[in-house]
Protein backbone atom coordinates (compact mmCIF):
# COMPACT_ATOMS: atom_id res chain seq x y z
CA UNK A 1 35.79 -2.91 -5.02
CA UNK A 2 33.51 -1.92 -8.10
CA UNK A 3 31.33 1.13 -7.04
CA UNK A 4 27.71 0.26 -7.20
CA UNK A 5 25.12 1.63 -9.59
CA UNK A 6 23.39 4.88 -9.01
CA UNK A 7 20.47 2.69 -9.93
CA UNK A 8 20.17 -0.25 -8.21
CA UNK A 9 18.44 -0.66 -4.89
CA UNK A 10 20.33 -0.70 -1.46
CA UNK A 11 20.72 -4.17 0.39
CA UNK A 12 18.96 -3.40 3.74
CA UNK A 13 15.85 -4.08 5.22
CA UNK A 14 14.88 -0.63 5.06
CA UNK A 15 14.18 -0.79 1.61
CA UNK A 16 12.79 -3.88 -0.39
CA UNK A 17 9.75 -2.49 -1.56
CA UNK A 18 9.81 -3.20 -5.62
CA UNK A 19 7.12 -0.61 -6.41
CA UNK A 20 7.60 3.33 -5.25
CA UNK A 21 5.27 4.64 -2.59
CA UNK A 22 3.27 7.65 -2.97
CA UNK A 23 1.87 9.94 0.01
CA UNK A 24 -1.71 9.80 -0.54
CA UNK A 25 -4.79 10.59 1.56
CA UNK A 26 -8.04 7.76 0.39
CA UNK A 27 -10.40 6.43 2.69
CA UNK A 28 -10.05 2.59 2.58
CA UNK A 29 -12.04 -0.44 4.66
CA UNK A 30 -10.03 -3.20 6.32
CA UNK A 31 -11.04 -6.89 7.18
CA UNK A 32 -8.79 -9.03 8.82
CA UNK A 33 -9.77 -12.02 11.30
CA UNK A 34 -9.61 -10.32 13.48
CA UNK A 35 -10.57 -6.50 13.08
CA UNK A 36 -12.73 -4.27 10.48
CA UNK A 37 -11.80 -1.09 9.81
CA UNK A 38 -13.06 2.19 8.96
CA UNK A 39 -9.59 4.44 7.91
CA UNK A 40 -7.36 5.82 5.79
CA UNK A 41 -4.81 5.04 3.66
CA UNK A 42 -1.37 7.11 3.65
CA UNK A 43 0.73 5.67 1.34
CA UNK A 44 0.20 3.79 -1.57
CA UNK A 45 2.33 1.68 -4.26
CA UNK A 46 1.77 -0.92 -6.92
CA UNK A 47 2.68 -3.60 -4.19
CA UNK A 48 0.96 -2.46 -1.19
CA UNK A 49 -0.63 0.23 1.34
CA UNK A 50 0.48 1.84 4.57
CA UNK A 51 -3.02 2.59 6.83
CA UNK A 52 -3.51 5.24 9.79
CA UNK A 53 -4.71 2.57 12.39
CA UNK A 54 -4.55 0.75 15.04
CA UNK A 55 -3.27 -2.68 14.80
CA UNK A 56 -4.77 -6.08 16.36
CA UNK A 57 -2.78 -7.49 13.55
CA UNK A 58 0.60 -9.61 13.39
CA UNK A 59 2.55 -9.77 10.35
CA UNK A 60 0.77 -12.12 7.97
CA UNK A 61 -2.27 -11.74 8.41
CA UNK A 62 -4.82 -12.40 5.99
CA UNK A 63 -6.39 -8.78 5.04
CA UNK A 64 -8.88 -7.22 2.34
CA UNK A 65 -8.58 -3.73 2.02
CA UNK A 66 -11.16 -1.89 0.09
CA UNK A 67 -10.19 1.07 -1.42
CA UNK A 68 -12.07 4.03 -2.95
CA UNK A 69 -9.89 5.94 -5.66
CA UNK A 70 -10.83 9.38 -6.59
CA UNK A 71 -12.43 9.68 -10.22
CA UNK A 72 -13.47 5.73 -10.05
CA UNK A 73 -16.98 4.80 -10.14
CA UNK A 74 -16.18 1.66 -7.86
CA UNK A 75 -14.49 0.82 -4.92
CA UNK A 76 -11.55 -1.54 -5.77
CA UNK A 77 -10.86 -4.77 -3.28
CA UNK A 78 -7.26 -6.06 -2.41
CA UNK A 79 -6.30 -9.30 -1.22
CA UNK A 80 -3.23 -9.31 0.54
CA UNK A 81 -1.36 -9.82 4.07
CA UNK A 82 -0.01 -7.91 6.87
CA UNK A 83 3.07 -7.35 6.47
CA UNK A 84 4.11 -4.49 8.48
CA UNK A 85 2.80 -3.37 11.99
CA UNK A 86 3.54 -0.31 13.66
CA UNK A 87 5.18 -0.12 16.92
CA UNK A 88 2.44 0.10 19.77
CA UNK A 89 -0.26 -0.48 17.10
CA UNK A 90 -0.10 2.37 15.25
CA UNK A 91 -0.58 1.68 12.18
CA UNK A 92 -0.65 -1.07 9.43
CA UNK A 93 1.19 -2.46 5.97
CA UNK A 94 -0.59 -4.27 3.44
CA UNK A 95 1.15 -6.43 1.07
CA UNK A 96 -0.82 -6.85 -2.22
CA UNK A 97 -1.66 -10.51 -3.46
CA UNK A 98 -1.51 -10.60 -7.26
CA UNK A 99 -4.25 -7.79 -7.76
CA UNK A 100 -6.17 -7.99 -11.34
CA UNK A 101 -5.33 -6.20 -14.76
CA UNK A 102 -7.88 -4.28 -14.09
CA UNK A 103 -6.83 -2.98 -10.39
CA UNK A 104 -3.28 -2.87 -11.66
CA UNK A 105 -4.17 -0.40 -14.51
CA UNK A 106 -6.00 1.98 -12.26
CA UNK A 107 -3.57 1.74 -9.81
CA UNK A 108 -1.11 2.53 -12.30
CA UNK A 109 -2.71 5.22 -13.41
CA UNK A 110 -3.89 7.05 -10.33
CA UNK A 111 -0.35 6.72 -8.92
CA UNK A 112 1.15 8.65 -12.38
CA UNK A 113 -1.15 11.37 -12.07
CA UNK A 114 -0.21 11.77 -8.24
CA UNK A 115 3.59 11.91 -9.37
CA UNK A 116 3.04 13.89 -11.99
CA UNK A 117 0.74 16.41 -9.89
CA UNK A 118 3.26 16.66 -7.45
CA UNK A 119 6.10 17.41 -9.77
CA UNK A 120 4.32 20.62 -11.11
């Protein structure tokens, strides 16, 4: 048996994220069919959110999430879909849809100077 990578990503469900989370604490707004939001997000990657909520959500789920990044003028909107709910509804992941250049780049660049804060 060849030994495997020190680089590659493990085969289980626990991780097949393809973008790194981040422990962050931004106020966000969430619409879904069938809930709106008021809360915060506590993770955030390239690909998606994790939000402090309840959820009336099932995975799927059609959701905008409306973000408000520190040192941006604007709040940013993301399209994307449930795709994780929390065990007694305690909490919600957001997949991404394919967010713009624009969101990507500031995205990008918020979630460097996070890493790079917290390797100081």
């Amino acid at each position: 048996m060849l030994p495997t990578p020190p680089d590659s990503i493990p085969d289980d469900d626990d991780d097949r994220r393809l973008s790194r989370r981040v422990p962050v604490a931004l106020r966000a707004f969430y619409r879904s069919p069938r809930q709106t939001l008021d809360t915060h997000v506590t993770n955030l990657s390239q690909g998606g959110l994790f939000l402090s909520a309840p959820s009336e959500s099932t995975l799927g789920t059609p959701a905008h999430v409306e973000l408000e990044i520190p040192g941006e003028e604007q709040r940013f909107v993301l399209p994307g879909e449930v795709a994780w709910c929390g065990s007694q509804g305690k909490g919600i992941g957001v997949r991404f849809f394919e967010p713009t250049r624009k969101v990507r780049l500031v995205l990008a660049n918020f979630l460097l100077r996070l890493t790079q804060k917290n390797a100081d």
